[in-house]
PDB file of N, CA and C in Angstrom:
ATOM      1  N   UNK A   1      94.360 -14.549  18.626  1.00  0.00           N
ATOM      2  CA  UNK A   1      93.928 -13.203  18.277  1.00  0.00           C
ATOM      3  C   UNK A   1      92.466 -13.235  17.850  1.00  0.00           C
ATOM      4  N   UNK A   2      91.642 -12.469  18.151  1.00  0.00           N
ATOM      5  CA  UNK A   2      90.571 -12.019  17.483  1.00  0.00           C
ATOM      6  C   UNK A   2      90.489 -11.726  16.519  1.00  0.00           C
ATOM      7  N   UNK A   3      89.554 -12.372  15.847  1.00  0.00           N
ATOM      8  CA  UNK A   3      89.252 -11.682  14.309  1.00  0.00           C
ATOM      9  C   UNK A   3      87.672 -11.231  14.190  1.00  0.00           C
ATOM     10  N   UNK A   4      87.779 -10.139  13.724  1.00  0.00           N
ATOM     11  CA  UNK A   4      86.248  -9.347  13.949  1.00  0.00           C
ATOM     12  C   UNK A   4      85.706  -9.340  12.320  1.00  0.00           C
ATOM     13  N   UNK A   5      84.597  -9.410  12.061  1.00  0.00           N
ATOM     14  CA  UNK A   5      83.902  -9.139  10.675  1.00  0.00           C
ATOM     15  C   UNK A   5      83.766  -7.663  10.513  1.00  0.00           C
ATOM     16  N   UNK A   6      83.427  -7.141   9.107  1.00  0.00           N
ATOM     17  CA  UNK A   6      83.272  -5.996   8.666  1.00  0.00           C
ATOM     18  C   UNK A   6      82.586  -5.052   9.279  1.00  0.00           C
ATOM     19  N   UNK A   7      81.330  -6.032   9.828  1.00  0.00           N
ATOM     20  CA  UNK A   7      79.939  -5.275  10.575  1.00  0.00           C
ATOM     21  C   UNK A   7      80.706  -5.412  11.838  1.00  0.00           C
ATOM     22  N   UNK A   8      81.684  -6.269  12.796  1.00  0.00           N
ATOM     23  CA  UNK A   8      81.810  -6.055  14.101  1.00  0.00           C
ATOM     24  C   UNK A   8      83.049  -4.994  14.570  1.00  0.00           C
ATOM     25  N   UNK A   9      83.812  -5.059  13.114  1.00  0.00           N
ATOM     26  CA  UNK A   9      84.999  -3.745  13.318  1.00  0.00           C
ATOM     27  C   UNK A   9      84.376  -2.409  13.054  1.00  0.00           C
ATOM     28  N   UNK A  10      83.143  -2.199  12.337  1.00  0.00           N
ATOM     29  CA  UNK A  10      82.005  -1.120  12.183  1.00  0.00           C
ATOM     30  C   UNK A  10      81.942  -0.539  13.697  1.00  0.00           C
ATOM     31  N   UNK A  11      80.963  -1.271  13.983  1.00  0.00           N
ATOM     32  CA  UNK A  11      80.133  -1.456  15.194  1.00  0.00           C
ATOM     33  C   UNK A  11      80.998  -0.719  16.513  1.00  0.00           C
ATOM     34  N   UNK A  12      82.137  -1.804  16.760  1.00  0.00           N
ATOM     35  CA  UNK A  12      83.111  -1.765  17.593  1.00  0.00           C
ATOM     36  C   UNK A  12      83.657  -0.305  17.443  1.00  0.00           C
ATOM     37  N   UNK A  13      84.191   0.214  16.387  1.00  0.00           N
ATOM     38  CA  UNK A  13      84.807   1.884  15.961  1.00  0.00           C
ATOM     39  C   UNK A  13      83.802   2.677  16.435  1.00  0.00           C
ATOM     40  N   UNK A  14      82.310   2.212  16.173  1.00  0.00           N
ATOM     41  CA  UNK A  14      81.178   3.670  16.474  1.00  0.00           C
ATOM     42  C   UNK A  14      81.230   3.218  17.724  1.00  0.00           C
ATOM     43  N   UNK A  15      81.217   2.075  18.286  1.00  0.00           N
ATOM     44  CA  UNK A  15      81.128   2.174  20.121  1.00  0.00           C
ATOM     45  C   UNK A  15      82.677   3.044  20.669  1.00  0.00           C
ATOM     46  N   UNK A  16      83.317   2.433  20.151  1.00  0.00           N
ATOM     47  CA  UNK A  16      84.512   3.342  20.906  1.00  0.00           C
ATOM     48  C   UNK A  16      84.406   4.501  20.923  1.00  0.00           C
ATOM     49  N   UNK A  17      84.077   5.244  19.634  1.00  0.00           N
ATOM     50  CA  UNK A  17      84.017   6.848  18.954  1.00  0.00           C
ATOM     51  C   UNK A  17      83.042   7.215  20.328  1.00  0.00           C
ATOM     52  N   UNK A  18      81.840   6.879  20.624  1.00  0.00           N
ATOM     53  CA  UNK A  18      81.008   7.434  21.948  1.00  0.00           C
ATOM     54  C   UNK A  18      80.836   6.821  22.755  1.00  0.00           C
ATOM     55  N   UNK A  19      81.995   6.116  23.422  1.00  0.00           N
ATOM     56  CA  UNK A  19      81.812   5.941  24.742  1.00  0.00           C
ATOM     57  C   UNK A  19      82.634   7.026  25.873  1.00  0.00           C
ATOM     58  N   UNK A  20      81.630   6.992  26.797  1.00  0.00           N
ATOM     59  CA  UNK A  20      81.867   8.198  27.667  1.00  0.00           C
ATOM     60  C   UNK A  20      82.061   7.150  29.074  1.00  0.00           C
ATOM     61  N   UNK A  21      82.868   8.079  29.787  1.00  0.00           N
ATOM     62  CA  UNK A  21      83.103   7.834  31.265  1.00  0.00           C
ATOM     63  C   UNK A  21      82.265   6.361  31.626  1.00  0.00           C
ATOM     64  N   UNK A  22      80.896   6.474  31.609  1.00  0.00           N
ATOM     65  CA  UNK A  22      79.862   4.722  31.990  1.00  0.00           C
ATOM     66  C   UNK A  22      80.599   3.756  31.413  1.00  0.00           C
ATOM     67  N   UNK A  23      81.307   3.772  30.155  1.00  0.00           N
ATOM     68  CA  UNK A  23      82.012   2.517  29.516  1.00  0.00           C
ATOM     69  C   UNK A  23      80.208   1.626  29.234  1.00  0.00           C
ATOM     70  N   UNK A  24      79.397   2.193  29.206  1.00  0.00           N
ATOM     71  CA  UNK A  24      78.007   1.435  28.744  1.00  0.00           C
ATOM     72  C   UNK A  24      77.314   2.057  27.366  1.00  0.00           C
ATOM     73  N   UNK A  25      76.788   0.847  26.649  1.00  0.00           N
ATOM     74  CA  UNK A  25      76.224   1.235  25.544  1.00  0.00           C
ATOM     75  C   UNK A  25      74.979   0.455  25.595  1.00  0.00           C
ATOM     76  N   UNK A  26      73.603   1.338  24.794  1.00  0.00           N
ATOM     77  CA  UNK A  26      72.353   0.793  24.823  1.00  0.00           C
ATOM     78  C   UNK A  26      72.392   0.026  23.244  1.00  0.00           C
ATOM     79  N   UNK A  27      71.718  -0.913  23.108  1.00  0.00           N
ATOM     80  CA  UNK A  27      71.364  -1.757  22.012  1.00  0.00           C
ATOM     81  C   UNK A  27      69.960  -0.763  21.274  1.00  0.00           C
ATOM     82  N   UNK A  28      70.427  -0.191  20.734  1.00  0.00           N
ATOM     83  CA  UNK A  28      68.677   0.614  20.378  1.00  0.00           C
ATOM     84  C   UNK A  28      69.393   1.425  19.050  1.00  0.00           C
ATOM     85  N   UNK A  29      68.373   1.294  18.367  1.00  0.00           N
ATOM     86  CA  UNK A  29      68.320   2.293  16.735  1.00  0.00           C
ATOM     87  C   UNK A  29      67.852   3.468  17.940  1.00  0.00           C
ATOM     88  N   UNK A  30      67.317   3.859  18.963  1.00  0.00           N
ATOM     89  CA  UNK A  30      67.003   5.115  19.488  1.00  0.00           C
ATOM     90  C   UNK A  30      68.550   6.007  19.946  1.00  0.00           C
ATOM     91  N   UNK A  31      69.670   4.908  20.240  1.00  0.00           N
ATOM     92  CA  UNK A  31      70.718   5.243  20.953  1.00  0.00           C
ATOM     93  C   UNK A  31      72.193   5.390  19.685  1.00  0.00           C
ATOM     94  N   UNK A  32      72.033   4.422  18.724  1.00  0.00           N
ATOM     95  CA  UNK A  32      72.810   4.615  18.074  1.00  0.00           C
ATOM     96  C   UNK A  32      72.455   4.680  16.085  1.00  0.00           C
ATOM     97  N   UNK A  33      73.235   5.068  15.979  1.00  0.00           N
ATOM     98  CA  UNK A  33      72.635   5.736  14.449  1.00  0.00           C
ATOM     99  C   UNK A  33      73.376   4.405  13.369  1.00  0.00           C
ATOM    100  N   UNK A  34      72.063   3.679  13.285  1.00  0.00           N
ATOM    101  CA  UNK A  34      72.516   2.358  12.590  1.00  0.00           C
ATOM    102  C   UNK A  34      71.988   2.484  11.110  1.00  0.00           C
ATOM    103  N   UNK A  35      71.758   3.839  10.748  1.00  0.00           N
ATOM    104  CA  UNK A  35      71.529   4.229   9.203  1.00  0.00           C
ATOM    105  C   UNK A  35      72.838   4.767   9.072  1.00  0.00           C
ATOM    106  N   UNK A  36      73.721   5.142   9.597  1.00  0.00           N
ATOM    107  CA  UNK A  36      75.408   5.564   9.102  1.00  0.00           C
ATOM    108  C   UNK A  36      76.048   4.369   9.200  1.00  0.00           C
ATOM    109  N   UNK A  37      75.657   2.879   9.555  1.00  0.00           N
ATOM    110  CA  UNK A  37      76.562   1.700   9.589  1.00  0.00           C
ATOM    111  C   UNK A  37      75.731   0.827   8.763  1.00  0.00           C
ATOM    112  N   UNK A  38      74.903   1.210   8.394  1.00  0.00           N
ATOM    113  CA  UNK A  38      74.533   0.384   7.108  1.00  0.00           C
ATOM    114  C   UNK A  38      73.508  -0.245   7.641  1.00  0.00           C
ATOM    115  N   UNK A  39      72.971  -0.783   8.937  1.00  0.00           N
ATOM    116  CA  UNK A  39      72.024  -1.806  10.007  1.00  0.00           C
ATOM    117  C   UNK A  39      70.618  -1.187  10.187  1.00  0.00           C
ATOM    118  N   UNK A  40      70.630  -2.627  10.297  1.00  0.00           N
ATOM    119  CA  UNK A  40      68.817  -2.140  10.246  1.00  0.00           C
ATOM    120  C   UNK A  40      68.995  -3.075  11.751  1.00  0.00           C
ATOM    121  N   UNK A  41      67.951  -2.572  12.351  1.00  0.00           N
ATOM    122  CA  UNK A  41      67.866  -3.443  14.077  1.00  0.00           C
ATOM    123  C   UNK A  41      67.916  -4.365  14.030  1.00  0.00           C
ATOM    124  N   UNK A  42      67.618  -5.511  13.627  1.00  0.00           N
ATOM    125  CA  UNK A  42      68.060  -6.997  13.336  1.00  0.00           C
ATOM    126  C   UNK A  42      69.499  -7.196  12.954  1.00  0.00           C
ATOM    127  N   UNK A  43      70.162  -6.484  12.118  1.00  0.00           N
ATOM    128  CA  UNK A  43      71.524  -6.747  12.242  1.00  0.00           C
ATOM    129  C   UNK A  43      72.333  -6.157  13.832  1.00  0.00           C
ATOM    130  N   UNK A  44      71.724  -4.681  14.024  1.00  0.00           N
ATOM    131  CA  UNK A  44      72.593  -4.459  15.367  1.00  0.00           C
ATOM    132  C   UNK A  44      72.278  -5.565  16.357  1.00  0.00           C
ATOM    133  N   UNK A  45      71.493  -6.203  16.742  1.00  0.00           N
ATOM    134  CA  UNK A  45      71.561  -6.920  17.355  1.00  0.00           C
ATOM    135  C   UNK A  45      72.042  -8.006  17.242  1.00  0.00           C
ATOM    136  N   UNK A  46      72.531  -8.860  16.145  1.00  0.00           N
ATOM    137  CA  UNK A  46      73.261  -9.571  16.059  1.00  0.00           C
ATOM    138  C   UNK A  46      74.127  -9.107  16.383  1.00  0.00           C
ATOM    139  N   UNK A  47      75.240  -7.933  15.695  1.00  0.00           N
ATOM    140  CA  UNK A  47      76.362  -7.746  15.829  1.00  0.00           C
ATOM    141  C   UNK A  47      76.964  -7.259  17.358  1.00  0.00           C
ATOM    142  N   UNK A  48      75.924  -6.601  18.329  1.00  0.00           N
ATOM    143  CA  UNK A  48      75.959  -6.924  19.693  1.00  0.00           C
ATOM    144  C   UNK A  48      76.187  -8.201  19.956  1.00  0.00           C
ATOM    145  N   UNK A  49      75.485  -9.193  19.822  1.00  0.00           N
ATOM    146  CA  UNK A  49      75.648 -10.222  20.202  1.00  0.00           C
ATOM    147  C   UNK A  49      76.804 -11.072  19.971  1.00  0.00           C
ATOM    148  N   UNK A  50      77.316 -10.621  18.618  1.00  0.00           N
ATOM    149  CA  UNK A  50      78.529 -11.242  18.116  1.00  0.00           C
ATOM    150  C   UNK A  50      79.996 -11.086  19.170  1.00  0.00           C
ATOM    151  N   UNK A  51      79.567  -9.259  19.360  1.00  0.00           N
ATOM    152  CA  UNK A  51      81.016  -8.573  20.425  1.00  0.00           C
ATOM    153  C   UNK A  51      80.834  -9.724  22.030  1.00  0.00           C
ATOM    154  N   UNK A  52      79.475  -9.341  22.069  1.00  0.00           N
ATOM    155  CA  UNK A  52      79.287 -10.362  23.408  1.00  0.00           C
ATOM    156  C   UNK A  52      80.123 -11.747  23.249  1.00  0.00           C
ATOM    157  N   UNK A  53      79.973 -12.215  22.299  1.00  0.00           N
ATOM    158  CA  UNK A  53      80.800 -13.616  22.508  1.00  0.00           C
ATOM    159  C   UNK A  53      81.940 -13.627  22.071  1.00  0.00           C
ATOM    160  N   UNK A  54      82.199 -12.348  21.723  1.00  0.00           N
ATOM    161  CA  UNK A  54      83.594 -12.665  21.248  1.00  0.00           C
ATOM    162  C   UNK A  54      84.456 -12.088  22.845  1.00  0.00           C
ATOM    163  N   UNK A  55      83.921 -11.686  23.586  1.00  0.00           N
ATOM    164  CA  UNK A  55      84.136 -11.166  24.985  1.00  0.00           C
ATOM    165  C   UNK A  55      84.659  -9.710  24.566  1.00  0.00           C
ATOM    166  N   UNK A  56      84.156  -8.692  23.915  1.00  0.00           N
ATOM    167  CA  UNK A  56      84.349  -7.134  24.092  1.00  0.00           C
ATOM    168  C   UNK A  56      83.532  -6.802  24.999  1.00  0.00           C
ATOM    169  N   UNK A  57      81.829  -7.138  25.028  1.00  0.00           N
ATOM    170  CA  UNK A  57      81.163  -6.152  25.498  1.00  0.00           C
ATOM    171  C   UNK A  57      80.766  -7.573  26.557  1.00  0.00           C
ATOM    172  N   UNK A  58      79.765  -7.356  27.193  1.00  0.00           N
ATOM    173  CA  UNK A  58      79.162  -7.742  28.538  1.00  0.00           C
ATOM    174  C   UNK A  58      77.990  -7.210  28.961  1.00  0.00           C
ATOM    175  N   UNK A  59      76.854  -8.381  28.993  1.00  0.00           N
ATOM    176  CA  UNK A  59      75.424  -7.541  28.926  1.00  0.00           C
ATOM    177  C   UNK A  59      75.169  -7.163  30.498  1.00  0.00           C
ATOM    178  N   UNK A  60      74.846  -6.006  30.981  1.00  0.00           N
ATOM    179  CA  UNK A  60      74.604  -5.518  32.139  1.00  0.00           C
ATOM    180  C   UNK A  60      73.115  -4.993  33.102  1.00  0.00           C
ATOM    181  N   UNK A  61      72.551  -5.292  32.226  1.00  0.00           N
ATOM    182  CA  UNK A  61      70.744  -4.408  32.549  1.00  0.00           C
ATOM    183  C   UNK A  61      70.469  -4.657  31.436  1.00  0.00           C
ATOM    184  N   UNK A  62      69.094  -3.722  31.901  1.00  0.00           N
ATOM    185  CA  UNK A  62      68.380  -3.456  31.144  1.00  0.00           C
ATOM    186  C   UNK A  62      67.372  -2.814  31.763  1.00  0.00           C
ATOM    187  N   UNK A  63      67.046  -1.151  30.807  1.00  0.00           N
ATOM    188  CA  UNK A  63      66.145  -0.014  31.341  1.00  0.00           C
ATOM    189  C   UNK A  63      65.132   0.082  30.275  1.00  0.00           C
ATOM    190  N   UNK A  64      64.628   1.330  30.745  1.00  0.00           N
ATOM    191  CA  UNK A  64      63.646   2.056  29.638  1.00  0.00           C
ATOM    192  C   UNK A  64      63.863   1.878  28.552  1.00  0.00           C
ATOM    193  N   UNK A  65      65.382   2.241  28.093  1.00  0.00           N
ATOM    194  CA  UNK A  65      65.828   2.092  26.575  1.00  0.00           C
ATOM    195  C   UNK A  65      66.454   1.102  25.715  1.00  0.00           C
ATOM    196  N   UNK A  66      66.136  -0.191  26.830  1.00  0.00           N
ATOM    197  CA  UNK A  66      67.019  -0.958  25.915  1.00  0.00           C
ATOM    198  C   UNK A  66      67.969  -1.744  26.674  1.00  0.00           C
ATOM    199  N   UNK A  67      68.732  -2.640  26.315  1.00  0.00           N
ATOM    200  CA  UNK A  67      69.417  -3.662  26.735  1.00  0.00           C
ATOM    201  C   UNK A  67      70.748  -2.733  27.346  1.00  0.00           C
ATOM    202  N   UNK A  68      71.467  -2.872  28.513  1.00  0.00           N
ATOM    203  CA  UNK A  68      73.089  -1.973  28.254  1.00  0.00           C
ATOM    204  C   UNK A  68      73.790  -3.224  28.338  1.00  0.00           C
ATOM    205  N   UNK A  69      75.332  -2.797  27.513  1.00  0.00           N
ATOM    206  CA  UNK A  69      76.431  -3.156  27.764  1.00  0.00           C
ATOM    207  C   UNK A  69      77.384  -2.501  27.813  1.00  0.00           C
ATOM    208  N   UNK A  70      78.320  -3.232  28.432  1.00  0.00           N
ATOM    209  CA  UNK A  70      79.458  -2.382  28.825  1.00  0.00           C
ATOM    210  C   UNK A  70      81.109  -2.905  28.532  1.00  0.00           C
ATOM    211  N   UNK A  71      82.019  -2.552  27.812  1.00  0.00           N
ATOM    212  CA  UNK A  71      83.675  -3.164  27.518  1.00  0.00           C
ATOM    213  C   UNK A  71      83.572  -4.054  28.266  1.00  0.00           C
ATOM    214  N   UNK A  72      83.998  -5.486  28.357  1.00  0.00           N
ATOM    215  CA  UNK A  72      84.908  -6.318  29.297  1.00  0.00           C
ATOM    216  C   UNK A  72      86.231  -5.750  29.432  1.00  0.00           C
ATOM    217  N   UNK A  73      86.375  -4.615  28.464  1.00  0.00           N
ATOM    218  CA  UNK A  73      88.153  -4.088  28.834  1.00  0.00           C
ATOM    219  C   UNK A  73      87.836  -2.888  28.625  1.00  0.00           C
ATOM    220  N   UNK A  74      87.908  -1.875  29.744  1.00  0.00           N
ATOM    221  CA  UNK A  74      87.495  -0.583  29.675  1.00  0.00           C
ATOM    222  C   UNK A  74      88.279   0.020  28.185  1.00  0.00           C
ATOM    223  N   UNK A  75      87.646   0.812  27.895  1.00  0.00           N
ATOM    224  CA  UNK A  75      87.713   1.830  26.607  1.00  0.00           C
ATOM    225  C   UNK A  75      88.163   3.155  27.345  1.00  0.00           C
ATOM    226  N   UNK A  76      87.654   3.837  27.840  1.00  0.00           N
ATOM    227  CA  UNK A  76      88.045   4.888  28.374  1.00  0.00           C
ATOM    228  C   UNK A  76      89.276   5.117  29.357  1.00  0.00           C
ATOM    229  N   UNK A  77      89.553   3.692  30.277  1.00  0.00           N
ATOM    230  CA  UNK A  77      90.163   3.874  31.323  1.00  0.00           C
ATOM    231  C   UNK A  77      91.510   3.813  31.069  1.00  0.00           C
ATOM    232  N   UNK A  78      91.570   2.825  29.463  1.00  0.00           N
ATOM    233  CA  UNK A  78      93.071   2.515  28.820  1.00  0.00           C
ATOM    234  C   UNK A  78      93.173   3.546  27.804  1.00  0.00           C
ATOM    235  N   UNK A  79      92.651   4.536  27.228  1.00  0.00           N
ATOM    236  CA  UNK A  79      92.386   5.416  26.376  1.00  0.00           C
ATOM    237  C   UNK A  79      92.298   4.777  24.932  1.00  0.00           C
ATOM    238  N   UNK A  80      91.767   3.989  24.555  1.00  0.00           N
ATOM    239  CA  UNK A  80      91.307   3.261  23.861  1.00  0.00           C
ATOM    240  C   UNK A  80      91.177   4.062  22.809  1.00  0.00           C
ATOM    241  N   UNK A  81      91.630   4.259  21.365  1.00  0.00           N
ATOM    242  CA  UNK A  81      90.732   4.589  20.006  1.00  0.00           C
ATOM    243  C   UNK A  81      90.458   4.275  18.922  1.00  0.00           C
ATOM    244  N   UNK A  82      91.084   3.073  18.887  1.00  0.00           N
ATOM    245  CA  UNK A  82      90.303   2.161  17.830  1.00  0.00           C
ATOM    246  C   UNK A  82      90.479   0.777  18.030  1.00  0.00           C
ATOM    247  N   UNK A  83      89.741  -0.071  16.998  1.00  0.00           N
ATOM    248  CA  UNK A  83      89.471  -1.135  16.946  1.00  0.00           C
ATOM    249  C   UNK A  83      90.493  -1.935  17.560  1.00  0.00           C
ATOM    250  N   UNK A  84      91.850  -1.930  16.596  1.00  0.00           N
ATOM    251  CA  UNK A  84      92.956  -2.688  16.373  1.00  0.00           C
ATOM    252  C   UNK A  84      93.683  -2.689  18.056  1.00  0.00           C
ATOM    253  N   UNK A  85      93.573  -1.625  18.132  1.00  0.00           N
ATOM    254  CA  UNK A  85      93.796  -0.951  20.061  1.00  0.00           C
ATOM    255  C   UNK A  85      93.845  -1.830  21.087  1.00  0.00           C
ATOM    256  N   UNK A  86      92.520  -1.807  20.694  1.00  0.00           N
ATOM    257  CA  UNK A  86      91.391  -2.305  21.639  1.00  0.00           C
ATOM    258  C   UNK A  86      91.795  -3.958  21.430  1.00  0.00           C
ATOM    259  N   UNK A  87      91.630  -4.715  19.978  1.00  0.00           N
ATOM    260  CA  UNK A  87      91.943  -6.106  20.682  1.00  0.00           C
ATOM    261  C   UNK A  87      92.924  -6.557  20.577  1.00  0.00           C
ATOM    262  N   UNK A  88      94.514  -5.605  20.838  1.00  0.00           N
ATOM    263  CA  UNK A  88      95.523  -5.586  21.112  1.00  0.00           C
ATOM    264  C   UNK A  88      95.843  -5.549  22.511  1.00  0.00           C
ATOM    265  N   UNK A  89      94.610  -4.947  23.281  1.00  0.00           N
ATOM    266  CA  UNK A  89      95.406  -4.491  24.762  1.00  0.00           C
ATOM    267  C   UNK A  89      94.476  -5.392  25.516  1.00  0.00           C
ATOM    268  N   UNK A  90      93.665  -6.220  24.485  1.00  0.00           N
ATOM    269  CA  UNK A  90      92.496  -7.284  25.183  1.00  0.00           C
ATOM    270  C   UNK A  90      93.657  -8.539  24.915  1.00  0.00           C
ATOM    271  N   UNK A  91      93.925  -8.943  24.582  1.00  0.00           N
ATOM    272  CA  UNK A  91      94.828  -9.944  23.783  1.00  0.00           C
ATOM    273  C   UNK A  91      95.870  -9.810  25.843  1.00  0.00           C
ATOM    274  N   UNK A  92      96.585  -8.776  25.384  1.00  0.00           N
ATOM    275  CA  UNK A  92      97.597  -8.506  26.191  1.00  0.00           C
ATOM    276  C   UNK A  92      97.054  -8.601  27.636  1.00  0.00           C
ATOM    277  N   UNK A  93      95.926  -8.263  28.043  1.00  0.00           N
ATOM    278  CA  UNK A  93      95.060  -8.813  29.441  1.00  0.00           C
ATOM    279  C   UNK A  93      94.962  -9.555  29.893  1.00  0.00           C
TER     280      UNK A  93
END
């Protein structure tokens, strides 16, 4: 089983809460509001990096705004809404 830290079950809840149809998220204080999770850009990026190895997310590009990633286990497609969900039906994959 996965075990996630405080900041990666954070993190992980605000990615689920807005992910839309792309199943992609940008790494950017421009994209996500890391003054309501407590992060200052040096921590989000760790804690990206953390989901990355823990195999949630998966780095995919990179544009104008920033690094994307995207679920290794769709969020949207399994209707995904929270944390516990999510590395329950990753577990089960």
């Amino acid at each position: 089983m996965i075990t996630l830290t405080e900041k990666e079950t954070l993190l992980a809840q605000h990615l689920i809460d807005t992910t839309d149809d792309s199943e992609a998220h940008i790494c950017s204080e421009d994209w996500i509001d890391i003054k309501s999770l407590g992060f200052d850009v040096k921590t989000l990026k760790g804690v990206f990096g953390s989901l990355v190895q823990k195999d949630l997310l998966h780095y995919t590009d990179t544009n104008e705004n920033g690094e994307i990633y995207r679920w290794t286990h769709p969020v949207c497609e399994n209707d995904i809404k929270d944390v516990n969900e999510l590395l329950t039906k990753k577990e089960r994959a």
